[in-house]
Each structure stands twice: as C-alpha cells, then as structure tokens.
PDB file of N, CA and C in Angstrom:
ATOM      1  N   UNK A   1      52.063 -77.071 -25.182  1.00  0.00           N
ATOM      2  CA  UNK A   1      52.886 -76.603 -26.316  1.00  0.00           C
ATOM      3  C   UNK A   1      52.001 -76.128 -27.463  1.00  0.00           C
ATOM      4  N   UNK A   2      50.923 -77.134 -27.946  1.00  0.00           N
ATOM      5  CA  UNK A   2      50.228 -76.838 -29.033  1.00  0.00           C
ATOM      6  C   UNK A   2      49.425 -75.264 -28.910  1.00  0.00           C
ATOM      7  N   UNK A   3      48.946 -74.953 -27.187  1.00  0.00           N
ATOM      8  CA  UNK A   3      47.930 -73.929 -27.127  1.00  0.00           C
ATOM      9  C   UNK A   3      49.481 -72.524 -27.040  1.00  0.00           C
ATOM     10  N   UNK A   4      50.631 -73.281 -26.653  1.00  0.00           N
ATOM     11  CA  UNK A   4      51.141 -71.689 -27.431  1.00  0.00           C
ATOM     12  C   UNK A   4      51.471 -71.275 -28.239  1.00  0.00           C
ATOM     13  N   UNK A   5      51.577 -72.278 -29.155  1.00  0.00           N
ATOM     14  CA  UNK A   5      51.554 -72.172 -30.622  1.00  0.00           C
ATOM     15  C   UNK A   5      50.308 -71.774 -31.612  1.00  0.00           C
ATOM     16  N   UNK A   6      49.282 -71.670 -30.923  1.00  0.00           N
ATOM     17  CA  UNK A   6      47.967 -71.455 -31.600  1.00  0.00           C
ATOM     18  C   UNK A   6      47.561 -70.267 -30.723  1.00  0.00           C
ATOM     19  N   UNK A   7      48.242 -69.846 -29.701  1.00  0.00           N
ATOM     20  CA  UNK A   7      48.235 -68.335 -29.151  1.00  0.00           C
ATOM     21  C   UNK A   7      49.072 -67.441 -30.226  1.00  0.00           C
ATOM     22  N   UNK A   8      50.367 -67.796 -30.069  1.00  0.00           N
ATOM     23  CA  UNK A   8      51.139 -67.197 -31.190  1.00  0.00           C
ATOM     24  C   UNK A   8      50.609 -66.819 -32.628  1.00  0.00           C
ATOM     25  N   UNK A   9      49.960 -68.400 -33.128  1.00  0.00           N
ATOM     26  CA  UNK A   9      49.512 -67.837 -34.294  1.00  0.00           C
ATOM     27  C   UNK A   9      48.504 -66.852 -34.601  1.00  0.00           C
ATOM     28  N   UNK A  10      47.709 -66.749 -33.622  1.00  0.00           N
ATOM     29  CA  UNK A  10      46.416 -65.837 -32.965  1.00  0.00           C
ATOM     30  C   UNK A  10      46.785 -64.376 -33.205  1.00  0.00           C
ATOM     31  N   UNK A  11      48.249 -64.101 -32.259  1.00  0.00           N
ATOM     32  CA  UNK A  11      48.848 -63.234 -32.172  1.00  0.00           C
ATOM     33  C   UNK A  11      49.198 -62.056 -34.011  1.00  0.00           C
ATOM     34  N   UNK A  12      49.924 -63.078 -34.543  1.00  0.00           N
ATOM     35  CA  UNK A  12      51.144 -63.065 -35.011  1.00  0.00           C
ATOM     36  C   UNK A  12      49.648 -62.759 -36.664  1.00  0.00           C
ATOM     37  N   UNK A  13      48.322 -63.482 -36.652  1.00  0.00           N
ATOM     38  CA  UNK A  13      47.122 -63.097 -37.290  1.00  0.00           C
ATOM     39  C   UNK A  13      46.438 -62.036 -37.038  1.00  0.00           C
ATOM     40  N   UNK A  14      46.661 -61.622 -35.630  1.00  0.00           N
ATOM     41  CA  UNK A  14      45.928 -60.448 -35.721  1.00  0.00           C
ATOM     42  C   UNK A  14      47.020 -59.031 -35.525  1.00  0.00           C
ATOM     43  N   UNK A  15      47.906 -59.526 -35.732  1.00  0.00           N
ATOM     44  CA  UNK A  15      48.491 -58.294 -36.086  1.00  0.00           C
ATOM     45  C   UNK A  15      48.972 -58.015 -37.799  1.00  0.00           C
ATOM     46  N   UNK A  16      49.117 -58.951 -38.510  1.00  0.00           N
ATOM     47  CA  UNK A  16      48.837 -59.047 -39.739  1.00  0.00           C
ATOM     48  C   UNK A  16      47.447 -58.641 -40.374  1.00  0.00           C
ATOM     49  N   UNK A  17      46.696 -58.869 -39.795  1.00  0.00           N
ATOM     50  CA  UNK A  17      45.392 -58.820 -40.109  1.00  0.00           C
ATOM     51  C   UNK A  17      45.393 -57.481 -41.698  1.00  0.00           C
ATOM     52  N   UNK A  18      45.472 -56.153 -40.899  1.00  0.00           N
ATOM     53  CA  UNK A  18      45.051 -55.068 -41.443  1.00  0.00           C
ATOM     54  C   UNK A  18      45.892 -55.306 -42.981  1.00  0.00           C
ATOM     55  N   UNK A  19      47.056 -55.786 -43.112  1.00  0.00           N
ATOM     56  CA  UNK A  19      47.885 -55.650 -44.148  1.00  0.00           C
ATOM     57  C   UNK A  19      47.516 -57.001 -45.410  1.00  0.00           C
ATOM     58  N   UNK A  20      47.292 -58.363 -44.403  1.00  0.00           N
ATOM     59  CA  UNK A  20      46.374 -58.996 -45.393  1.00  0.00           C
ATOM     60  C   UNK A  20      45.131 -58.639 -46.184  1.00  0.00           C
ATOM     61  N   UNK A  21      44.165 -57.915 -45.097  1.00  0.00           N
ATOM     62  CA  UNK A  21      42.793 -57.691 -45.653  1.00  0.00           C
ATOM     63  C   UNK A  21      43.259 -56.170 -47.204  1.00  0.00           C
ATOM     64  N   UNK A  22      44.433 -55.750 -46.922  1.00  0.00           N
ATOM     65  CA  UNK A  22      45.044 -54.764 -47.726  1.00  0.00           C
ATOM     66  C   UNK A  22      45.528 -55.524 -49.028  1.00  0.00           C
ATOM     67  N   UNK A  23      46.362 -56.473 -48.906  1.00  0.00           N
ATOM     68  CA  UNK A  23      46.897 -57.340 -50.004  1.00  0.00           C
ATOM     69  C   UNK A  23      45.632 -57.948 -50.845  1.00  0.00           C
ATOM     70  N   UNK A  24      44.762 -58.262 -49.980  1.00  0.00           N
ATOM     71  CA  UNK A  24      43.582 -59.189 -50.303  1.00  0.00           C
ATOM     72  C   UNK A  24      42.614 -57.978 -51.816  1.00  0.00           C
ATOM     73  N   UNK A  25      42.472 -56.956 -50.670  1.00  0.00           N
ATOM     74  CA  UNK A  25      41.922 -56.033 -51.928  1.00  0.00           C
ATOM     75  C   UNK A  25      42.678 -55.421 -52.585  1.00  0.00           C
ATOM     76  N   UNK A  26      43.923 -55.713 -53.085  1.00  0.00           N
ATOM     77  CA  UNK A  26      44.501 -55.292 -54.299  1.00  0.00           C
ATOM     78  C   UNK A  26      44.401 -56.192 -55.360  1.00  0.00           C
ATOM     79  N   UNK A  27      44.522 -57.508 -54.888  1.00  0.00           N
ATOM     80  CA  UNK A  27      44.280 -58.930 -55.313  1.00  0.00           C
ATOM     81  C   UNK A  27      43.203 -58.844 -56.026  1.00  0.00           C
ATOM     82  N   UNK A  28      42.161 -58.435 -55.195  1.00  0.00           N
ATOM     83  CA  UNK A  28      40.384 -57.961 -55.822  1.00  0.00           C
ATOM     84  C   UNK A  28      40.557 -57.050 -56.929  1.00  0.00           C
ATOM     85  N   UNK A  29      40.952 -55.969 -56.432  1.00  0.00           N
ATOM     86  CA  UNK A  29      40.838 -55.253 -57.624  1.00  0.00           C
ATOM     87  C   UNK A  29      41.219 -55.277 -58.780  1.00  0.00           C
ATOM     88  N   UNK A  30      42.597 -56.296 -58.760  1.00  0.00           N
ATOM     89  CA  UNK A  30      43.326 -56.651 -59.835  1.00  0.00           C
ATOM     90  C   UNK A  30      42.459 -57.738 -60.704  1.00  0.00           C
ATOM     91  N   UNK A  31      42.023 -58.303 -60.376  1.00  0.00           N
ATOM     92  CA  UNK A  31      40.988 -59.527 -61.074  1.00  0.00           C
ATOM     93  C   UNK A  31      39.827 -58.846 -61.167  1.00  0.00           C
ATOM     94  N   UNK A  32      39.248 -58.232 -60.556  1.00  0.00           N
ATOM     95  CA  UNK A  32      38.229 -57.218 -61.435  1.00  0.00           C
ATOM     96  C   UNK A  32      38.366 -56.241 -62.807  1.00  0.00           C
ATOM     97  N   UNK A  33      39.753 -55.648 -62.077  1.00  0.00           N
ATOM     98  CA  UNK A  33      40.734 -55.364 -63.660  1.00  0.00           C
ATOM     99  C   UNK A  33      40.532 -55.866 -64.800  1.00  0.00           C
ATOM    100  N   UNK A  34      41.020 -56.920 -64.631  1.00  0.00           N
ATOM    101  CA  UNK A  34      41.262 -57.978 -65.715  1.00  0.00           C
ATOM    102  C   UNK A  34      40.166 -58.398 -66.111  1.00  0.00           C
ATOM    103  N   UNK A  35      39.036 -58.269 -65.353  1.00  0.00           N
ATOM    104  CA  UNK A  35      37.492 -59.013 -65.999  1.00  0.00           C
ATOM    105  C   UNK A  35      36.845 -57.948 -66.498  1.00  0.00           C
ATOM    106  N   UNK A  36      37.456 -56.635 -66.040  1.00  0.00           N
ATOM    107  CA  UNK A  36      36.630 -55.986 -66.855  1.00  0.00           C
ATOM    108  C   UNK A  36      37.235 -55.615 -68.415  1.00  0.00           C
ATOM    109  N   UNK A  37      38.532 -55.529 -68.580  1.00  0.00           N
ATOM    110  CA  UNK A  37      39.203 -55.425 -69.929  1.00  0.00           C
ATOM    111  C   UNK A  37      38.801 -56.707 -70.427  1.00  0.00           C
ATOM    112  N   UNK A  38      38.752 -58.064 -70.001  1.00  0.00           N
ATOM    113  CA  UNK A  38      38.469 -59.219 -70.780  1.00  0.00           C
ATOM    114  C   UNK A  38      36.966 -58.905 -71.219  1.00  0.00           C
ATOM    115  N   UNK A  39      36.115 -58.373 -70.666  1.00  0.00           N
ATOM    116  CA  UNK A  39      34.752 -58.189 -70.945  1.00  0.00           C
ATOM    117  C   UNK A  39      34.451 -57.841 -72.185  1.00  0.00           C
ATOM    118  N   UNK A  40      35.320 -56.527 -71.828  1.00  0.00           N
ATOM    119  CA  UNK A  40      35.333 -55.347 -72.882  1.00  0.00           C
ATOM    120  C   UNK A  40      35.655 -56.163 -74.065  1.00  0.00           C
ATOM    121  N   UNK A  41      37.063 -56.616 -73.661  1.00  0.00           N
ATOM    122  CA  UNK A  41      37.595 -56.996 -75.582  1.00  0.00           C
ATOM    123  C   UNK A  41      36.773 -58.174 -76.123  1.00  0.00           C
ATOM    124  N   UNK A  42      35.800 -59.198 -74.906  1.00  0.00           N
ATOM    125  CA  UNK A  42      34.724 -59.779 -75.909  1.00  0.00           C
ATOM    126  C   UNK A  42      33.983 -59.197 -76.661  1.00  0.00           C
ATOM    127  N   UNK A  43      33.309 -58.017 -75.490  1.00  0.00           N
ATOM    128  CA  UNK A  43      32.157 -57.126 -76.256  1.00  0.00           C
ATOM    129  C   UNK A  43      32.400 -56.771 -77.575  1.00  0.00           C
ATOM    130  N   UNK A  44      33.505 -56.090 -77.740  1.00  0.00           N
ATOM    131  CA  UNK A  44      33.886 -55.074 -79.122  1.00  0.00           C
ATOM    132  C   UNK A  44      34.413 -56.783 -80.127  1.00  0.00           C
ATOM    133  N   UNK A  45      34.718 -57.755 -79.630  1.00  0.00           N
ATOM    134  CA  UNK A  45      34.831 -58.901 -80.723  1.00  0.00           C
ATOM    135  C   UNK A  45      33.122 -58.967 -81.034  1.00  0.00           C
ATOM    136  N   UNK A  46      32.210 -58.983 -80.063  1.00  0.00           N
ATOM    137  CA  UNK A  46      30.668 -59.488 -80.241  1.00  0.00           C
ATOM    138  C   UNK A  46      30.260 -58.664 -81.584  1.00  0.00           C
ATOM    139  N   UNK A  47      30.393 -57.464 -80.717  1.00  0.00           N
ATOM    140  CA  UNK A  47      30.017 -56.054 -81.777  1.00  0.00           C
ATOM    141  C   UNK A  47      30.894 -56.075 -83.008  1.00  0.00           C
ATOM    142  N   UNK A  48      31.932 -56.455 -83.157  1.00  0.00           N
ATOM    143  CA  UNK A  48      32.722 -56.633 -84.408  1.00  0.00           C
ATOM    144  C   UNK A  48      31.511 -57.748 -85.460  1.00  0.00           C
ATOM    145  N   UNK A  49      31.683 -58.877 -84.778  1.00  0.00           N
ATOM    146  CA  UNK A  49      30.899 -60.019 -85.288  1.00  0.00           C
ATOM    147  C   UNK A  49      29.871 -59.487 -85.989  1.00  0.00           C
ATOM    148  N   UNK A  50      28.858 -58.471 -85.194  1.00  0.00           N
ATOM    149  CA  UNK A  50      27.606 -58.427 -85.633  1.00  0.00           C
ATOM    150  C   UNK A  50      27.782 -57.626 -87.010  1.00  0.00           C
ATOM    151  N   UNK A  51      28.500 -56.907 -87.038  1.00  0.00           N
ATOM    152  CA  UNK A  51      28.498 -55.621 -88.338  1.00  0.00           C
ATOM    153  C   UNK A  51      29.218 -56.350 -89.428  1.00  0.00           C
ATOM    154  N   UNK A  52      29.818 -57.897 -89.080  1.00  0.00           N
ATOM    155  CA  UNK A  52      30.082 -58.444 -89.973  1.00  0.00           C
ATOM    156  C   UNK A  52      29.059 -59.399 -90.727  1.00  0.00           C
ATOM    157  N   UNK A  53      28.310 -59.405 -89.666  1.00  0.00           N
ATOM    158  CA  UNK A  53      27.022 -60.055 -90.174  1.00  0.00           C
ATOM    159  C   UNK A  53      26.600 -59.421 -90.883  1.00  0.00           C
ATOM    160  N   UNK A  54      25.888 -57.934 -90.576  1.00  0.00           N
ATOM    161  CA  UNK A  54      24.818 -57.402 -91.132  1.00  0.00           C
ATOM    162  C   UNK A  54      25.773 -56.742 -92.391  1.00  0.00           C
ATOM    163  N   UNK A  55      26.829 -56.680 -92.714  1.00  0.00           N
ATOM    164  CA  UNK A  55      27.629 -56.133 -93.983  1.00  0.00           C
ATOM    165  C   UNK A  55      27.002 -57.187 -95.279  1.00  0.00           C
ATOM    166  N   UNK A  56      27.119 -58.760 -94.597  1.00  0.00           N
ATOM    167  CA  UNK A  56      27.248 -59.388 -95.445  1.00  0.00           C
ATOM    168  C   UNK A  56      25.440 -59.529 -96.198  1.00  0.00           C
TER     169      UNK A  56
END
C-alpha cells in the first residue's frame, strides 16, 4: 500500500514539477523585489542622514 502511495506521489511530483519550479521563481523574484526597494529606501534614508549631518 505504502509503495503505491509513494509511486503516486512520485507521479503526481513529477508532473507538477515544471509549474512548482514556476511558482517557486515568482516567489524569488518577488522577495528580491522587495529587497531591492527595501534597500533602496534605506539607502536614500542613509544618504538623507548624511546631508543632515554635514548641513549641521
């Protein structure tokens, strides 16, 4: 019972396969997204900081 159930799942994984590894890199790209706008809006806070320094 167990080995046709772990055939199945075999199955039922590799035909999913292509559409996970698809979901997976949207997933990626989306959190790269986001790390790169979070980056950014530190940077321009960093760079804000500094010209507040050197004003003063």
């Amino acid at each position: 019972m167990l080995e046709v159930l772990i055939k199945y799942i075999f199955l039922f994984l590799s035909a999913a396969m292509p559409a996970v590894l698809a979901s997976l890199r949207l997933v990626i790209d989306y959190i790269c997204a986001i790390i790169a706008i979070a980056y950014q809006n530190y940077r321009r806070r960093d760079a804000q900081t500094d010209c507040d320094r050197n004003s003063h």
